[in-house]
PDB file of N, CA and C in Angstrom:
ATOM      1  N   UNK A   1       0.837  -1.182   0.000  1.00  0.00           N
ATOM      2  CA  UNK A   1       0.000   0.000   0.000  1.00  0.00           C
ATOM      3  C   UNK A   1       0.883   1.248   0.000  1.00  0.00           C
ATOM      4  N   UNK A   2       0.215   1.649  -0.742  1.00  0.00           N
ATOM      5  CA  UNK A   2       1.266   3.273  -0.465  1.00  0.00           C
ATOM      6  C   UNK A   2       0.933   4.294  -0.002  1.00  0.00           C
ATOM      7  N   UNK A   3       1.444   4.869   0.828  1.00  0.00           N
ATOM      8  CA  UNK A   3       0.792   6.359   1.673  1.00  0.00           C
ATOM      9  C   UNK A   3       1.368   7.385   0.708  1.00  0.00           C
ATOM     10  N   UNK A   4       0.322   8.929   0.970  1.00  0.00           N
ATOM     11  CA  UNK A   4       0.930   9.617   0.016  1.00  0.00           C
ATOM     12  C   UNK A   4       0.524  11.249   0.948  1.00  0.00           C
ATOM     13  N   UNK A   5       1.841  11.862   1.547  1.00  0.00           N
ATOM     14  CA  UNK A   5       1.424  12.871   2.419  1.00  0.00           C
ATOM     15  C   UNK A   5       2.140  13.961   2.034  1.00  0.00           C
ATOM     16  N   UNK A   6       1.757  15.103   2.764  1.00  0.00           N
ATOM     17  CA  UNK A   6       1.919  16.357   2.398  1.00  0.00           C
ATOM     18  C   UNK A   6       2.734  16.861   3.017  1.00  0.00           C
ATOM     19  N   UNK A   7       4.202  17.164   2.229  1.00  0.00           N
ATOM     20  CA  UNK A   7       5.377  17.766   3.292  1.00  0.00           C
ATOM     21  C   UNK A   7       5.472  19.539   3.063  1.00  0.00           C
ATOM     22  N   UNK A   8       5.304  20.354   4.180  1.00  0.00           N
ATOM     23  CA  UNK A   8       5.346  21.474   4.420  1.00  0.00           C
ATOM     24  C   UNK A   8       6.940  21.783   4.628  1.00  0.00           C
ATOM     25  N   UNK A   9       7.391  23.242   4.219  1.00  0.00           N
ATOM     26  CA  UNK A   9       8.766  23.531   4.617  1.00  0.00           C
ATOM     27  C   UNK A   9       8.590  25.008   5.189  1.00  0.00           C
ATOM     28  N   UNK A  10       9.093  24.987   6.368  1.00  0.00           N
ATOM     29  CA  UNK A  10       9.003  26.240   6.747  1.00  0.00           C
ATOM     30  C   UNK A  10      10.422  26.659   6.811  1.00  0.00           C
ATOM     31  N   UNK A  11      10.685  28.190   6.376  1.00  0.00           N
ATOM     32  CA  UNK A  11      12.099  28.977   6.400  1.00  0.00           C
ATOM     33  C   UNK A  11      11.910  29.686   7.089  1.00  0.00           C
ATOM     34  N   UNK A  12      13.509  29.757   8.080  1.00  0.00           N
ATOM     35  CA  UNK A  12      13.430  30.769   9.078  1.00  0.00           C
ATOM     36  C   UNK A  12      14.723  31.463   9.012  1.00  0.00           C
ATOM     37  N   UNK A  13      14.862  32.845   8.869  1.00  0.00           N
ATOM     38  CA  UNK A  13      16.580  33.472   8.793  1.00  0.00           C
ATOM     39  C   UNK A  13      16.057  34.165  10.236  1.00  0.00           C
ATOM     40  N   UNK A  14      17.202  34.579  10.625  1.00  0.00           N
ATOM     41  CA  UNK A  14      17.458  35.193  12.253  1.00  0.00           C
ATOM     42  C   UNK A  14      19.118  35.505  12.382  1.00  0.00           C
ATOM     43  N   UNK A  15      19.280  35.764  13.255  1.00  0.00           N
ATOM     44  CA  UNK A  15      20.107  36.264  14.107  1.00  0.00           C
ATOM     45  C   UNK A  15      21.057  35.139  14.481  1.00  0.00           C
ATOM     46  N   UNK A  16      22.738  35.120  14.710  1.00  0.00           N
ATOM     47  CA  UNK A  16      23.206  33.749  14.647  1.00  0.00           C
ATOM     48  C   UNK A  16      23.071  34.194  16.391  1.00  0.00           C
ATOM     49  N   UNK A  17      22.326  33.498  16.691  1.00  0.00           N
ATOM     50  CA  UNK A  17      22.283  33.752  18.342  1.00  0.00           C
ATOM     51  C   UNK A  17      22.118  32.783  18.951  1.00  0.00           C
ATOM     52  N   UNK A  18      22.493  32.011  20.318  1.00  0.00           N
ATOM     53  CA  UNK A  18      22.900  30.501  20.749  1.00  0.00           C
ATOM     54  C   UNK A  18      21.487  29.861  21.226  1.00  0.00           C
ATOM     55  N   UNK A  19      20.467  30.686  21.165  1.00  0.00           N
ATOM     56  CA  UNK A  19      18.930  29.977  21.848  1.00  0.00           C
ATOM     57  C   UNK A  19      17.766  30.177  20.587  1.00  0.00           C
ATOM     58  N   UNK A  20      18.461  30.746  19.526  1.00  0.00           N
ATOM     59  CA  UNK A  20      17.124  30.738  18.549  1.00  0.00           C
ATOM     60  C   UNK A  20      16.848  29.171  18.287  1.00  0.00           C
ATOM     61  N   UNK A  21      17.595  28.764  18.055  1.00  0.00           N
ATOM     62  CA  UNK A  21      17.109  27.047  16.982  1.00  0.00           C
ATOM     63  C   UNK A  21      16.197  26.576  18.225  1.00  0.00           C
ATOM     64  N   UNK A  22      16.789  26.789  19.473  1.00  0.00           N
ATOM     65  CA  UNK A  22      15.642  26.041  20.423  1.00  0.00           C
ATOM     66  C   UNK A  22      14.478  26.973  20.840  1.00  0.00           C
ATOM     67  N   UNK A  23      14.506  28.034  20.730  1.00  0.00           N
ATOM     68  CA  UNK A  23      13.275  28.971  20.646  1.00  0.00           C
ATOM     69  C   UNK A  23      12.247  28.616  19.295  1.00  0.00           C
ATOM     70  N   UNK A  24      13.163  28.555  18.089  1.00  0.00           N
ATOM     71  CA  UNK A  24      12.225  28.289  16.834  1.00  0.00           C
ATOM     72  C   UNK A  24      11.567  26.949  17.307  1.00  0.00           C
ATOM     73  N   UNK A  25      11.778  25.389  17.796  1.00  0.00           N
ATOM     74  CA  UNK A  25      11.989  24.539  17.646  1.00  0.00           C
ATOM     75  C   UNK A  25      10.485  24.198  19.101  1.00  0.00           C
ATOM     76  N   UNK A  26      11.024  25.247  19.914  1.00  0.00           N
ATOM     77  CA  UNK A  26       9.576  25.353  21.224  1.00  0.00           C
ATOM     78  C   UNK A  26       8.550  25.959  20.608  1.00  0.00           C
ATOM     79  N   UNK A  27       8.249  26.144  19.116  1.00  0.00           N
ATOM     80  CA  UNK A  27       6.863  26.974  18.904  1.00  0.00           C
ATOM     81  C   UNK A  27       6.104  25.752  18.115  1.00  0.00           C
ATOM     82  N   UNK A  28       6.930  24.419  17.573  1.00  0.00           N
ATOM     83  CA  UNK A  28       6.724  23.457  17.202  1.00  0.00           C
ATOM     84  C   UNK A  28       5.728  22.280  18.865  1.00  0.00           C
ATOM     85  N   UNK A  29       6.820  22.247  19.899  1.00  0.00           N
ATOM     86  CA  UNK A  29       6.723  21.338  21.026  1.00  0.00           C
ATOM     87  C   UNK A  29       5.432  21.751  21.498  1.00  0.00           C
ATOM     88  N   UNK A  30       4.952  23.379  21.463  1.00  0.00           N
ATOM     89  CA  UNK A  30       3.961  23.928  22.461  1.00  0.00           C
ATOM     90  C   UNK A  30       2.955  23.519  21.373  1.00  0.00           C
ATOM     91  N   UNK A  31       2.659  23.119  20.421  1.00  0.00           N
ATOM     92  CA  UNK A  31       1.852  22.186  19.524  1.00  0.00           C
ATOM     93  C   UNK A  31       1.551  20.648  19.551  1.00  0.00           C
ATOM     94  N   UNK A  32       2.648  20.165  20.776  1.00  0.00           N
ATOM     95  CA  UNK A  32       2.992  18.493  20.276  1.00  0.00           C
ATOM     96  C   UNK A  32       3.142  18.005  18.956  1.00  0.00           C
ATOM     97  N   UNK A  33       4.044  18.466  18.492  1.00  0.00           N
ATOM     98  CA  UNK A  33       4.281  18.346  16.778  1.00  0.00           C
ATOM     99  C   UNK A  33       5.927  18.550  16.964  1.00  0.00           C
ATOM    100  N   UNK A  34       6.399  17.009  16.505  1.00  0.00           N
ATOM    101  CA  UNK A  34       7.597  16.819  16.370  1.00  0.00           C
ATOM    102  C   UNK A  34       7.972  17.310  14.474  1.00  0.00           C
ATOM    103  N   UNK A  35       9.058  17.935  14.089  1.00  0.00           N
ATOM    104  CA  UNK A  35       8.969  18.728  13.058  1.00  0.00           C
ATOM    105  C   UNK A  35       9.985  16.943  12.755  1.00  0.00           C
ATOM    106  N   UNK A  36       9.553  16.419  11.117  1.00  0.00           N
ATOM    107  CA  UNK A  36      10.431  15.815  10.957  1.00  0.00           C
ATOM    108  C   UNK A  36      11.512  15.908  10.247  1.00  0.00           C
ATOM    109  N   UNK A  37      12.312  16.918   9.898  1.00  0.00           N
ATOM    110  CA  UNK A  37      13.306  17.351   9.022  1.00  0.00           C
ATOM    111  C   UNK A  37      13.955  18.958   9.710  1.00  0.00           C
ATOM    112  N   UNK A  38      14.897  19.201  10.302  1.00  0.00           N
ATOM    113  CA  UNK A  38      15.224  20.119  10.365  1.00  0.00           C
ATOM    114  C   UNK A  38      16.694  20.159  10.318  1.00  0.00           C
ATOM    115  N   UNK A  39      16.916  21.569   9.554  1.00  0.00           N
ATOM    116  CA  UNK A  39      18.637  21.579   8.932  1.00  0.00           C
ATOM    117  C   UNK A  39      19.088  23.069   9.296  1.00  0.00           C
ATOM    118  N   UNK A  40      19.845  23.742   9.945  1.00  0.00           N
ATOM    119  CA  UNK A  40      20.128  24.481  10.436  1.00  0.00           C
ATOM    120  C   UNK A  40      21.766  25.164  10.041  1.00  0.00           C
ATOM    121  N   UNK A  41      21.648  26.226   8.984  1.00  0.00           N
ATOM    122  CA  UNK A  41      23.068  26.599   8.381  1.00  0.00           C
ATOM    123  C   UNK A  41      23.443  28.046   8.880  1.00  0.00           C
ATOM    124  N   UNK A  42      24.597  28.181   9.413  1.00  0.00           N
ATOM    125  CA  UNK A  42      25.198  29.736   9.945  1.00  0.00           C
ATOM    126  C   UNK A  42      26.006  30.236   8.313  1.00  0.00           C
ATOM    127  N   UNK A  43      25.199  30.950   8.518  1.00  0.00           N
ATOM    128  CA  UNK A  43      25.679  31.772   7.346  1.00  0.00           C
ATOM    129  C   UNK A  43      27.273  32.764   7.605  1.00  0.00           C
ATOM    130  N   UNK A  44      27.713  33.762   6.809  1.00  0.00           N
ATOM    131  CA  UNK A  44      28.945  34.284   6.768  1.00  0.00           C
ATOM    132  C   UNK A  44      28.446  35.399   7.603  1.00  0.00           C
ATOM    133  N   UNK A  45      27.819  36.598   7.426  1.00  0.00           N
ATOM    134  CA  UNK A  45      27.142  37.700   8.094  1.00  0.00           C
ATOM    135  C   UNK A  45      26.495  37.079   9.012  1.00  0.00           C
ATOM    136  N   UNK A  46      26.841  36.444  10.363  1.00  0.00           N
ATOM    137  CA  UNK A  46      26.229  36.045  11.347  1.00  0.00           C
ATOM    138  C   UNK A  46      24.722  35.946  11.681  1.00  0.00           C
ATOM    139  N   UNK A  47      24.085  35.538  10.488  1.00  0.00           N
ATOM    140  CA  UNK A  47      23.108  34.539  10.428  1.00  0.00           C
ATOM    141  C   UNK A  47      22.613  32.906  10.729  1.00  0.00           C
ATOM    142  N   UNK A  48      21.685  32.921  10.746  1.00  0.00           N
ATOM    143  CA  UNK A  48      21.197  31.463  10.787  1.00  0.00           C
ATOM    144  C   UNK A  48      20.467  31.433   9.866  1.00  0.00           C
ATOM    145  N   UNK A  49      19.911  30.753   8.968  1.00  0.00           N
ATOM    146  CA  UNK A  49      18.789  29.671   8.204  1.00  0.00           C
ATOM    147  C   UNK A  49      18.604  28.768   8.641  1.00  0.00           C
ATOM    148  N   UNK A  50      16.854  28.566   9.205  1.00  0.00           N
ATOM    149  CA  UNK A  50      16.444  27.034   9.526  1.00  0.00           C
ATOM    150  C   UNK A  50      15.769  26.499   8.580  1.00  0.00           C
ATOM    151  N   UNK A  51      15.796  25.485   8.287  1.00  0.00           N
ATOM    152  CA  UNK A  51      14.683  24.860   7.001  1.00  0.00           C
ATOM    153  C   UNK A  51      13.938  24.013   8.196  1.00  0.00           C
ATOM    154  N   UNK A  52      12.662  23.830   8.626  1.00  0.00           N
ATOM    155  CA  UNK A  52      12.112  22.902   9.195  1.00  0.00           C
ATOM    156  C   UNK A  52      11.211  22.045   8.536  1.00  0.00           C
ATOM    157  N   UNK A  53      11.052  20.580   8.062  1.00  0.00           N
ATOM    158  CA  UNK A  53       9.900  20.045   7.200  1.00  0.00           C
ATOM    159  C   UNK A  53       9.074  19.377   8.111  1.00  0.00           C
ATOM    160  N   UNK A  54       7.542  19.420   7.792  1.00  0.00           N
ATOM    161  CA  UNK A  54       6.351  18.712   8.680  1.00  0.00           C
ATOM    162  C   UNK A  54       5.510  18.091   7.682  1.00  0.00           C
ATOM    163  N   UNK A  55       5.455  16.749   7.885  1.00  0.00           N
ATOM    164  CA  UNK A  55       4.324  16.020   7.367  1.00  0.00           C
ATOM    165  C   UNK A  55       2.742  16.195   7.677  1.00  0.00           C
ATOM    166  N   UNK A  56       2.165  15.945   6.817  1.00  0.00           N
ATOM    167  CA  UNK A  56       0.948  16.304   7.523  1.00  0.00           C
ATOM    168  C   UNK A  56       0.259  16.902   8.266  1.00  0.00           C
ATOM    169  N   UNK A  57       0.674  18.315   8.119  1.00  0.00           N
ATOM    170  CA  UNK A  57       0.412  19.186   9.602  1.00  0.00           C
ATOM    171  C   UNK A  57      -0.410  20.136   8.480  1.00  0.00           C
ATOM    172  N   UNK A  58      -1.867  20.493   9.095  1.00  0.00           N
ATOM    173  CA  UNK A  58      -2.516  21.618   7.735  1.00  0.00           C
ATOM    174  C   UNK A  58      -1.960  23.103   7.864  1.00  0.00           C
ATOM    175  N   UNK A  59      -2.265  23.079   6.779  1.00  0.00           N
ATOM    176  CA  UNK A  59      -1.749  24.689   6.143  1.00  0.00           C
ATOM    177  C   UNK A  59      -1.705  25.982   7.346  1.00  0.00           C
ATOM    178  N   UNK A  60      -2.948  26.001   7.727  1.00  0.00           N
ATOM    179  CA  UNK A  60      -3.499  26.609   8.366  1.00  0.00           C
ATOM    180  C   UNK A  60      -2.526  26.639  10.212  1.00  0.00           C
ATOM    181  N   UNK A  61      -2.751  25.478  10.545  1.00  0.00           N
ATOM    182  CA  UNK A  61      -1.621  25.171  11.502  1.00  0.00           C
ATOM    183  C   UNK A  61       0.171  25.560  11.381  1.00  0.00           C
ATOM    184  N   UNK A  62       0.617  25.509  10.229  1.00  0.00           N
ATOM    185  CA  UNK A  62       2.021  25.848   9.856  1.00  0.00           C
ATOM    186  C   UNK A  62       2.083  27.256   9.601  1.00  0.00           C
ATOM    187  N   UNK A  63       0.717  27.883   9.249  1.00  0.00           N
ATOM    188  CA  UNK A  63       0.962  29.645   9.534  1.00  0.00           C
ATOM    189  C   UNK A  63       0.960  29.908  10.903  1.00  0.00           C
ATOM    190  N   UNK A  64      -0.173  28.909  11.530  1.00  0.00           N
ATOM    191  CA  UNK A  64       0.187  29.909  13.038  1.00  0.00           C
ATOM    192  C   UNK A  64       1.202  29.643  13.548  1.00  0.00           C
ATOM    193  N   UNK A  65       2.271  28.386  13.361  1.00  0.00           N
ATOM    194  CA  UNK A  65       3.335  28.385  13.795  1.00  0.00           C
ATOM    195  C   UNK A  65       4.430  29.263  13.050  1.00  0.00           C
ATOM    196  N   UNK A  66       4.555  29.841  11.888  1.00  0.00           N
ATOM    197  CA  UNK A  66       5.092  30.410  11.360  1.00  0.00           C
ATOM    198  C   UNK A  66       5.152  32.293  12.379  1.00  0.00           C
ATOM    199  N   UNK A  67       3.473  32.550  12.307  1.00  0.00           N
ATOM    200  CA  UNK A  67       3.043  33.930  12.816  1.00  0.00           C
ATOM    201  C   UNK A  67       4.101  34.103  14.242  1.00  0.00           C
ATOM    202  N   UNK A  68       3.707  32.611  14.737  1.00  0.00           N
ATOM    203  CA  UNK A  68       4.282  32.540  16.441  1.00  0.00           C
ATOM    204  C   UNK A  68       6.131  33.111  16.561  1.00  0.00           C
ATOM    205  N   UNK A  69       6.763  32.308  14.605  1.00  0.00           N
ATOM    206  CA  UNK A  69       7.856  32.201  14.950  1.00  0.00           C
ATOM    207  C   UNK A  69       8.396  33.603  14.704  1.00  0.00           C
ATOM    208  N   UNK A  70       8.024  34.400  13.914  1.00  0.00           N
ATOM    209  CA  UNK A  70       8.292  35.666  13.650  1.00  0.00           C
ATOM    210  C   UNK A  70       8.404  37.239  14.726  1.00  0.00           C
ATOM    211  N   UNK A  71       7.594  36.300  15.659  1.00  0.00           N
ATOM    212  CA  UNK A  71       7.446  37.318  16.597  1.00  0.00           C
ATOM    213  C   UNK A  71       8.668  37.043  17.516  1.00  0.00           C
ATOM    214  N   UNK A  72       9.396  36.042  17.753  1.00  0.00           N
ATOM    215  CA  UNK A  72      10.737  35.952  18.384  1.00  0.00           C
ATOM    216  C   UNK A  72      11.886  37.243  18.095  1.00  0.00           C
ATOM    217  N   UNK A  73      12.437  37.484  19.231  1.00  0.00           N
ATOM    218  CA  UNK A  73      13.107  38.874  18.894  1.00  0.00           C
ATOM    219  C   UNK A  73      14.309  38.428  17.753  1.00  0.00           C
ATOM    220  N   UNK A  74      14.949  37.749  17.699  1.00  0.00           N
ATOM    221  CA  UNK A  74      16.324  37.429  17.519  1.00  0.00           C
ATOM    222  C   UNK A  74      15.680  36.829  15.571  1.00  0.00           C
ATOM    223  N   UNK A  75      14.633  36.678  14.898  1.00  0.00           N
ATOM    224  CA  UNK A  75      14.255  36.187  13.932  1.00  0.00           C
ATOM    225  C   UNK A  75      13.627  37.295  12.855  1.00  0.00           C
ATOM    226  N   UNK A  76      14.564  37.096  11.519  1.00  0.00           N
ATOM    227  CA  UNK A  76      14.837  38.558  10.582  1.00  0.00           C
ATOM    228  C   UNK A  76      13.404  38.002   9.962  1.00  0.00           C
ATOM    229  N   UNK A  77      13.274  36.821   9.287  1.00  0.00           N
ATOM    230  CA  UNK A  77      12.250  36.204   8.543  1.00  0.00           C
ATOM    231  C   UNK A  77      11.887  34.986   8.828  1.00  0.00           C
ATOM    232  N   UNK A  78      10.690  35.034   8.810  1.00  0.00           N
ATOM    233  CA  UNK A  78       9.983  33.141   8.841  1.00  0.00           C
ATOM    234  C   UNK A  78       8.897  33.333   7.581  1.00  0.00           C
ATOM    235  N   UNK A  79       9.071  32.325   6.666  1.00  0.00           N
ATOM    236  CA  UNK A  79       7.756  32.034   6.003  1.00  0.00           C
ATOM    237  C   UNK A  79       7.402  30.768   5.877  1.00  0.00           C
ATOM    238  N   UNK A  80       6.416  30.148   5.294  1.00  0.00           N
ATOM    239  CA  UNK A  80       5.588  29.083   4.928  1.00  0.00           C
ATOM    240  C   UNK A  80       6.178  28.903   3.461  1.00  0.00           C
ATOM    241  N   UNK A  81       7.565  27.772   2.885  1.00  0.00           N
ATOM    242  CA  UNK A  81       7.763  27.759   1.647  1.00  0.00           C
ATOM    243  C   UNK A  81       6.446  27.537   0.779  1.00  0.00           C
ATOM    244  N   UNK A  82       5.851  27.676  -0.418  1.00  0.00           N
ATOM    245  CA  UNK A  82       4.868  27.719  -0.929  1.00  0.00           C
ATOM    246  C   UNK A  82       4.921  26.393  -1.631  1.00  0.00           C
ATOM    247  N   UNK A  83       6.047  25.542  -1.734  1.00  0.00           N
ATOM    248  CA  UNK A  83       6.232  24.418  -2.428  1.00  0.00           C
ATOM    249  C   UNK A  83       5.394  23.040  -1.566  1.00  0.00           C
ATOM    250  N   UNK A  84       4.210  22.529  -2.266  1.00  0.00           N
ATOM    251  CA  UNK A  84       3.961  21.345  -0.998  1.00  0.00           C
ATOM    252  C   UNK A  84       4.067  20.011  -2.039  1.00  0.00           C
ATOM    253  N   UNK A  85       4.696  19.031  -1.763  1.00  0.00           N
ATOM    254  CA  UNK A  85       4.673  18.119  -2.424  1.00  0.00           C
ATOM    255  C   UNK A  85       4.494  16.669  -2.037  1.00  0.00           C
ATOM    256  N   UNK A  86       4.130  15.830  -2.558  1.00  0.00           N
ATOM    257  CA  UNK A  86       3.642  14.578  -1.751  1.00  0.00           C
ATOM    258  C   UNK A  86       4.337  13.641  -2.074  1.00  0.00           C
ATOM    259  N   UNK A  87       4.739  12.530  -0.852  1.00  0.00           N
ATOM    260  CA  UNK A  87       6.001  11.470  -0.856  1.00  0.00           C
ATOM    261  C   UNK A  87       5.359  10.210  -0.630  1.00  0.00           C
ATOM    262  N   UNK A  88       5.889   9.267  -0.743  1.00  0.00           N
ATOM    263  CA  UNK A  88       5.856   7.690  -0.558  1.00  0.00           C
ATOM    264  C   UNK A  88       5.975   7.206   0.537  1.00  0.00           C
ATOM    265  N   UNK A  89       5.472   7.340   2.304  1.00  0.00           N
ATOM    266  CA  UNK A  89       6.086   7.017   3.134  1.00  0.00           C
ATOM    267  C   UNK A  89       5.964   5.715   3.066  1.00  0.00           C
ATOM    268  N   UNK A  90       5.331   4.426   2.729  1.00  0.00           N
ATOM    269  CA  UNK A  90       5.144   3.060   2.750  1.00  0.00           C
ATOM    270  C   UNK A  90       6.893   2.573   2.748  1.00  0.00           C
ATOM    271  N   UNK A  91       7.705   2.809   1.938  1.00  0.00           N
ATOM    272  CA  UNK A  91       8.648   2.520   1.698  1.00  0.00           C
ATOM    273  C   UNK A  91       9.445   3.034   3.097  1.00  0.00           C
ATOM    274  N   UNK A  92       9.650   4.142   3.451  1.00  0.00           N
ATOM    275  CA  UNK A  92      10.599   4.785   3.992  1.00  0.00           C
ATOM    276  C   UNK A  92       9.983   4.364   5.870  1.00  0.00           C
ATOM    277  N   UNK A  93       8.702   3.850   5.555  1.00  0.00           N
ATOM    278  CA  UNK A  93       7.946   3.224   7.151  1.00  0.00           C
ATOM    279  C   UNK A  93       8.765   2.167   7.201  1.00  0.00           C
ATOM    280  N   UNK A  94       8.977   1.064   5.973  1.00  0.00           N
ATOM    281  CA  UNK A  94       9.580  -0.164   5.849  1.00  0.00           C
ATOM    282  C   UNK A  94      10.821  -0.269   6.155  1.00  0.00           C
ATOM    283  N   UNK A  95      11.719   0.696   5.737  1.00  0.00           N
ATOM    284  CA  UNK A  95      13.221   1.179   6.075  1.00  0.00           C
ATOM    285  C   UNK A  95      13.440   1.320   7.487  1.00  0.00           C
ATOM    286  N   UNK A  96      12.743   2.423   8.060  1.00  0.00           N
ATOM    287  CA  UNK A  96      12.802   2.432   9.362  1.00  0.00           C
ATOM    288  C   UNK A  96      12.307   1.570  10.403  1.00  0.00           C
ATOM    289  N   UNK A  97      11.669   0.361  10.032  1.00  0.00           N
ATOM    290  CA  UNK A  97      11.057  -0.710  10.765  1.00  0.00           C
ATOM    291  C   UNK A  97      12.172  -1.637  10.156  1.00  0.00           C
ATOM    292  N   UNK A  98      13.011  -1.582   9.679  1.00  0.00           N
ATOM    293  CA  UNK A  98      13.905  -2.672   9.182  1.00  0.00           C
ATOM    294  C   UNK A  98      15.390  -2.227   9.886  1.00  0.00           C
ATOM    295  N   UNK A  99      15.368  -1.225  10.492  1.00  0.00           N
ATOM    296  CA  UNK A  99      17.174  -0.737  10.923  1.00  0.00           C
ATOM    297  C   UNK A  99      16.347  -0.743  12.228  1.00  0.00           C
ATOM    298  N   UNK A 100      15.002  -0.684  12.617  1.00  0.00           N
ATOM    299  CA  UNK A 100      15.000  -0.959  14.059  1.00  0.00           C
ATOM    300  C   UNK A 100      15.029  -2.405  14.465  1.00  0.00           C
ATOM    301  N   UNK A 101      15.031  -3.389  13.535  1.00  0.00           N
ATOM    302  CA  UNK A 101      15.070  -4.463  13.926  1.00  0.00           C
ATOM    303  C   UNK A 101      16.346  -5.037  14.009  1.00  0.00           C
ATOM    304  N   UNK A 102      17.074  -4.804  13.127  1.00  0.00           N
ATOM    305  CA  UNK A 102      18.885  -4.458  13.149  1.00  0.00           C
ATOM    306  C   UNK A 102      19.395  -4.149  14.339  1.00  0.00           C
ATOM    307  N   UNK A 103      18.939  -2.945  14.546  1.00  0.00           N
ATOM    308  CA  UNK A 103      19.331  -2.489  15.836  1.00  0.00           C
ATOM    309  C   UNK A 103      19.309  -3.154  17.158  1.00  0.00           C
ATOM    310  N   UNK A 104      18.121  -3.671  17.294  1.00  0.00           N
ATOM    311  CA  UNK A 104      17.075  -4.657  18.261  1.00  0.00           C
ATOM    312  C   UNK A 104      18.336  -5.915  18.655  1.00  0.00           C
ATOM    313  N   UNK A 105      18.417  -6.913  17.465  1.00  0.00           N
ATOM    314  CA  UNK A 105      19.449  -7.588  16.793  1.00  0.00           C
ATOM    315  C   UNK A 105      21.141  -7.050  17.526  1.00  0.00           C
ATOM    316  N   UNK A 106      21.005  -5.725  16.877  1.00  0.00           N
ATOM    317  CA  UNK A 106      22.609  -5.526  17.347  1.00  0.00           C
ATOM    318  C   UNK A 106      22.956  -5.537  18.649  1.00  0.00           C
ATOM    319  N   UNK A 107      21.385  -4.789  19.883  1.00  0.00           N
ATOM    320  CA  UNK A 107      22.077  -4.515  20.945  1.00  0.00           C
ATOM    321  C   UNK A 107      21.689  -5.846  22.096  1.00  0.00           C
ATOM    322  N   UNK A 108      21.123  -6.978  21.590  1.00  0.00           N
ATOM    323  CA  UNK A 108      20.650  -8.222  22.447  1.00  0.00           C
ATOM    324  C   UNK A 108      22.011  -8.684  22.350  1.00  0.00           C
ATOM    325  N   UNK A 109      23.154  -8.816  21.323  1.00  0.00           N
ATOM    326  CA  UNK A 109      23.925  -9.706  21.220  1.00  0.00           C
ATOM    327  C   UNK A 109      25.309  -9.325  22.117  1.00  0.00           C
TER     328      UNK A 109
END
């Protein structure tokens, strides 16, 4: 069977400052919404870029977390990338149920 879901990307530039990623990252938690993709690059002009990706989370929900994240002092821009595109998780469920059993495997022995 194949699942077919909707991955959101939210961008965030800010300030290279040592508590934003976990400030951006608490506007996600105070949701109970684990973000599943996040990549975090310091730029040259003492910036940050966060890319955060969420499966299945509606539109509507990823603005108010977006609205929430903008209002942080230390954060130049947050938007909602406009790109939404849909993936195969059946496969990638199978992958990760297959290295946990590996794992399972690796640490009994």
């Amino acid at each position: 069977m194949v699942e077919v879901s909707t991955v959101r990307r939210l961008l965030v530039l800010a300030e290279r400052d040592q508590g934003v990623l976990l400030r951006v990252l608490e506007r996600f938690s105070n949701l109970n919404i684990i973000p599943d993709r996040v990549n975090a690059v310091c730029g040259p002009s003492d910036q940050i870029v966060i890319e955060i990706a969420v499966i299945d989370i509606p539109a509507a929900t990823c603005t108010l977390i977006v609205a929430k994240i903008a209002q942080l002092p230390a954060v130049l821009d947050a938007r909602l990338d406009g790109v939404e595109r849909t993936c195969q998780l059946s496969s990638l469920k199978h992958n990760i149920a297959q290295i946990a059993r590996i794992a399972t495997r690796t640490s009994a022995r």
